[in-house]
N, C-alpha and C. Protein backbone atom coordinates (compact mmCIF):
# COMPACT_ATOMS: atom_id res chain seq x y z
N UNK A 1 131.95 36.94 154.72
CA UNK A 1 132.04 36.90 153.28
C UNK A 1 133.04 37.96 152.84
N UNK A 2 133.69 37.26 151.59
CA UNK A 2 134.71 38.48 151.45
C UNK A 2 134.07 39.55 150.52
N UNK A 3 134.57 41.22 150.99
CA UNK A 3 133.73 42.33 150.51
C UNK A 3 133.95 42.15 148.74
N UNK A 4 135.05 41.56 148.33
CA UNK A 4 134.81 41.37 146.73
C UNK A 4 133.85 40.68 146.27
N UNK A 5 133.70 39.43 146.82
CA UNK A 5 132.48 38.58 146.65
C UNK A 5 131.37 38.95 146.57
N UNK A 6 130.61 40.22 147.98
CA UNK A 6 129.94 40.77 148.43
C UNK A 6 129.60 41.77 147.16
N UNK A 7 130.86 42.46 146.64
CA UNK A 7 130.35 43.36 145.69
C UNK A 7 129.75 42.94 144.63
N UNK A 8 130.40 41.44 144.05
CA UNK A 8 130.10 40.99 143.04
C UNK A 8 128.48 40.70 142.79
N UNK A 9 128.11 39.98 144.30
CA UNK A 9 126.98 39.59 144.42
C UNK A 9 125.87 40.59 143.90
N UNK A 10 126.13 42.19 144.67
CA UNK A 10 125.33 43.01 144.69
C UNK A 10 125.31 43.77 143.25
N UNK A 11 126.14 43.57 142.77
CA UNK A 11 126.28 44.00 141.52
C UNK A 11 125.19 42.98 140.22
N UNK A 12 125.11 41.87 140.89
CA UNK A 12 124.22 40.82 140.20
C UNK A 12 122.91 40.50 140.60
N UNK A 13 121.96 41.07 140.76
CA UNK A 13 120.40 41.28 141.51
C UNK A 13 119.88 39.95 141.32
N UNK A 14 120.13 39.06 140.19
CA UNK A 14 119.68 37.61 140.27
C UNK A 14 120.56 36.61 141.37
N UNK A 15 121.50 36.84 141.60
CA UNK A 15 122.52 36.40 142.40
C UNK A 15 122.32 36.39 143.86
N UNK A 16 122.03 37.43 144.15
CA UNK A 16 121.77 37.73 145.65
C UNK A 16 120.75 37.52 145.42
N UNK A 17 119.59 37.40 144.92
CA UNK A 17 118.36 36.95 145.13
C UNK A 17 117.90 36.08 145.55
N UNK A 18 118.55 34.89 144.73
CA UNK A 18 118.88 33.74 144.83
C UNK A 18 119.66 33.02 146.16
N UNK A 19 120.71 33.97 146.44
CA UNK A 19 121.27 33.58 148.11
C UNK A 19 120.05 33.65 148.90
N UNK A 20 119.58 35.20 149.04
CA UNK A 20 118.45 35.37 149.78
C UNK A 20 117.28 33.93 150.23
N UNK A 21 117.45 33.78 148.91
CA UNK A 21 116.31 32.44 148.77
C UNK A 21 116.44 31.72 149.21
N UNK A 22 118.02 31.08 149.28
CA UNK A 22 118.85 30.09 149.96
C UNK A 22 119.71 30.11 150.27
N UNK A 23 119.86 30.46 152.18
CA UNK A 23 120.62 31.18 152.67
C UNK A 23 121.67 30.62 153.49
N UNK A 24 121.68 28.84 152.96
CA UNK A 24 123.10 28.06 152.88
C UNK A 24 124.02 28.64 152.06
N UNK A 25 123.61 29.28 151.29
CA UNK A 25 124.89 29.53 150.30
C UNK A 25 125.78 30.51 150.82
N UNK A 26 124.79 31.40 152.30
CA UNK A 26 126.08 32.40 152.77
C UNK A 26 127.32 32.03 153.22
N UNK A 27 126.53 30.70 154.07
CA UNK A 27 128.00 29.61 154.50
C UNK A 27 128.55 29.25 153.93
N UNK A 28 128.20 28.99 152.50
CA UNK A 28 128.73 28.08 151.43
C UNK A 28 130.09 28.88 150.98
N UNK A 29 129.21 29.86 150.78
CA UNK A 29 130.47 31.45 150.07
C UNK A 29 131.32 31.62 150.97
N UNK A 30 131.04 31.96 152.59
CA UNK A 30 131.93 31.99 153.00
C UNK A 30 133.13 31.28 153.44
N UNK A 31 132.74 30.28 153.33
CA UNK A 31 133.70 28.80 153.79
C UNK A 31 134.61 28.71 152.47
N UNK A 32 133.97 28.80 151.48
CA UNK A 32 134.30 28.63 150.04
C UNK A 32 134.16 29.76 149.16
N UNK A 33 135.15 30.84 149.08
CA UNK A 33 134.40 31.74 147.45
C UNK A 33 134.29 31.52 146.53
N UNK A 34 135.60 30.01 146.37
CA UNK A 34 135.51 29.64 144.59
C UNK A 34 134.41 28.82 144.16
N UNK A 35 133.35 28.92 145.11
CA UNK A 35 131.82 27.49 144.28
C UNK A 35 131.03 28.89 143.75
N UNK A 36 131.35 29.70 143.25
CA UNK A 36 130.69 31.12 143.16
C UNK A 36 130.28 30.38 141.52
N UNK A 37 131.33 29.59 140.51
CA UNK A 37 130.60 29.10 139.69
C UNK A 37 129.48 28.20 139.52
N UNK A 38 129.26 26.95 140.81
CA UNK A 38 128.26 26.35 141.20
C UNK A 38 127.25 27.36 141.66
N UNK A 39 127.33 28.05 142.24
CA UNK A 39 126.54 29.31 142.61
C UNK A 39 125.51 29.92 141.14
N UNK A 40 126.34 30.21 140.13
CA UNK A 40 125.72 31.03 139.68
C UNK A 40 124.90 29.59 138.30
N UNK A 41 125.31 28.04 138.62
CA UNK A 41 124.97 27.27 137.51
C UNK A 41 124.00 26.98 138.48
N UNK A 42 123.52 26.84 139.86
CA UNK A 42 122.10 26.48 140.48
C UNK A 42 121.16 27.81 140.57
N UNK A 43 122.03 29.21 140.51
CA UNK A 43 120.65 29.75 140.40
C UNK A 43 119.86 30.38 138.95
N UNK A 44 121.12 29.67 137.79
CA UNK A 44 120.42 29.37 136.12
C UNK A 44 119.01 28.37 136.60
N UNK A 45 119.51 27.49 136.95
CA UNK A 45 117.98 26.48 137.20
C UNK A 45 117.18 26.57 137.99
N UNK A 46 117.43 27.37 138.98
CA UNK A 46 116.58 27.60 140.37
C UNK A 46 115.89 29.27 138.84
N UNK A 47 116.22 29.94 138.17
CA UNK A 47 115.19 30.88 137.52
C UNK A 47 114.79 30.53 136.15
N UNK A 48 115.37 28.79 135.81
CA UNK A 48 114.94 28.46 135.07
C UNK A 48 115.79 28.93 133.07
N UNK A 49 116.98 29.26 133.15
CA UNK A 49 117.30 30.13 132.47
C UNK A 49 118.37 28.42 131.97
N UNK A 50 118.21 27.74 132.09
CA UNK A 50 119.00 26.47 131.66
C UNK A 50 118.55 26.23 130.19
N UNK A 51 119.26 25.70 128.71
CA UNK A 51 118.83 25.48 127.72
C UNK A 51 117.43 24.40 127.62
N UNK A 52 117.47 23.48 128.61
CA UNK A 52 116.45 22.24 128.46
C UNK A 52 115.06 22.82 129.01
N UNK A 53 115.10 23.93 130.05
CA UNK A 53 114.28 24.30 130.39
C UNK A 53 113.39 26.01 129.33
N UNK A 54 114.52 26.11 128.79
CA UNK A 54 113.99 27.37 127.71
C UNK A 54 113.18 26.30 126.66
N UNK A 55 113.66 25.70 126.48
CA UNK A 55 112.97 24.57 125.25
C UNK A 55 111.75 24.04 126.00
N UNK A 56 111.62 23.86 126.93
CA UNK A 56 110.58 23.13 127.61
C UNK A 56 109.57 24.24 127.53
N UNK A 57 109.88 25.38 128.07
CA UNK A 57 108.77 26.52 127.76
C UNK A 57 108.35 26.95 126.61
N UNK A 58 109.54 26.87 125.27
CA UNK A 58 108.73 27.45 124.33
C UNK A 58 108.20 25.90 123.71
N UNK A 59 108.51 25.10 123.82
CA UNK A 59 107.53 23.73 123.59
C UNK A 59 105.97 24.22 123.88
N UNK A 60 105.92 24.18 124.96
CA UNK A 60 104.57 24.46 125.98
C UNK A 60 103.97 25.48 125.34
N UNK A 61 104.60 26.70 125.00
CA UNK A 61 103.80 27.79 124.68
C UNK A 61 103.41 27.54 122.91
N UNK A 62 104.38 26.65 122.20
CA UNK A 62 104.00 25.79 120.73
C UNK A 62 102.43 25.40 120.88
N UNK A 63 102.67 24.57 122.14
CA UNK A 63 101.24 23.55 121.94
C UNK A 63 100.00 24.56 122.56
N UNK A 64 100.36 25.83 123.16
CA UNK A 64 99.30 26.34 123.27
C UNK A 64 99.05 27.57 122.47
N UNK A 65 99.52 28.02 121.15
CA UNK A 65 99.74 28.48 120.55
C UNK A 65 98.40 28.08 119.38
N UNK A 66 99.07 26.58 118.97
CA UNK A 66 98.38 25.40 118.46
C UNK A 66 97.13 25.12 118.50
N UNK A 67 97.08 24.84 119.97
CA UNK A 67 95.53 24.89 120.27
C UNK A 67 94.71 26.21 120.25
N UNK A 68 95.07 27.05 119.97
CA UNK A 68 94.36 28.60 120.23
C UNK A 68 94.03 28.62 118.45
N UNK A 69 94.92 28.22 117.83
CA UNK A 69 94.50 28.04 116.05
C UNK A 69 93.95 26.66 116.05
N UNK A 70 93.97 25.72 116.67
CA UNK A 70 92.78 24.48 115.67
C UNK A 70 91.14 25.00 117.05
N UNK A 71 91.30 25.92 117.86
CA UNK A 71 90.06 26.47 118.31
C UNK A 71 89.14 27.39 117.47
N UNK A 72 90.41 28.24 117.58
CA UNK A 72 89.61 29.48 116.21
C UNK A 72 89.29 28.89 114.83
N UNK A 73 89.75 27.78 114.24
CA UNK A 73 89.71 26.90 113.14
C UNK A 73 88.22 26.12 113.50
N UNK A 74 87.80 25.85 114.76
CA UNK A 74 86.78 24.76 114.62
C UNK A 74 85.10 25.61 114.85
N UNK A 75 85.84 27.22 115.47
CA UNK A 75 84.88 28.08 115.73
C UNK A 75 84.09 28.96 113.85
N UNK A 76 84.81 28.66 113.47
CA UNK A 76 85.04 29.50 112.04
C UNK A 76 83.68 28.05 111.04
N UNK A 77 84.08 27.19 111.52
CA UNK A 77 83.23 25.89 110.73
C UNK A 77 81.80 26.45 111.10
């Protein structure tokens, strides 16, 4: 791997984490440095940090939000 790459990585703690995790990508990097942008758009979704998936969570945390007020609402009757 080239040591710029290397620095970059280490400089990015979600990044190398993410290699760590999946440790095709050392080959990947090294064969290739320029998929470093595919790199860093699979490990947005591999931590979940993608727009469809931020919406999906605060959806989820809506409806349980929701239910925690029509609970306290039916406890109060």
């Amino acid at each position: 791997m080239q040591p710029s790459l290397y620095q970059f990585l280490q400089d990015r703690q979600d990044l190398i984490h993410f290699v760590r995790m999946n440790p095709e990508w050392y080959r990947i990097l090294t064969r290739n440095p320029d998929m470093l942008e595919v790199l860093e758009k699979e490990a947005k979704v591999f931590y979940g940090k993608t727009i469809p998936q931020r919406i999906e969570r605060l959806s989820g945390q809506m409806q349980m939000v929701s239910m925690i007020i029509q609970m306290a609402g039916a406890m109060k009757d």
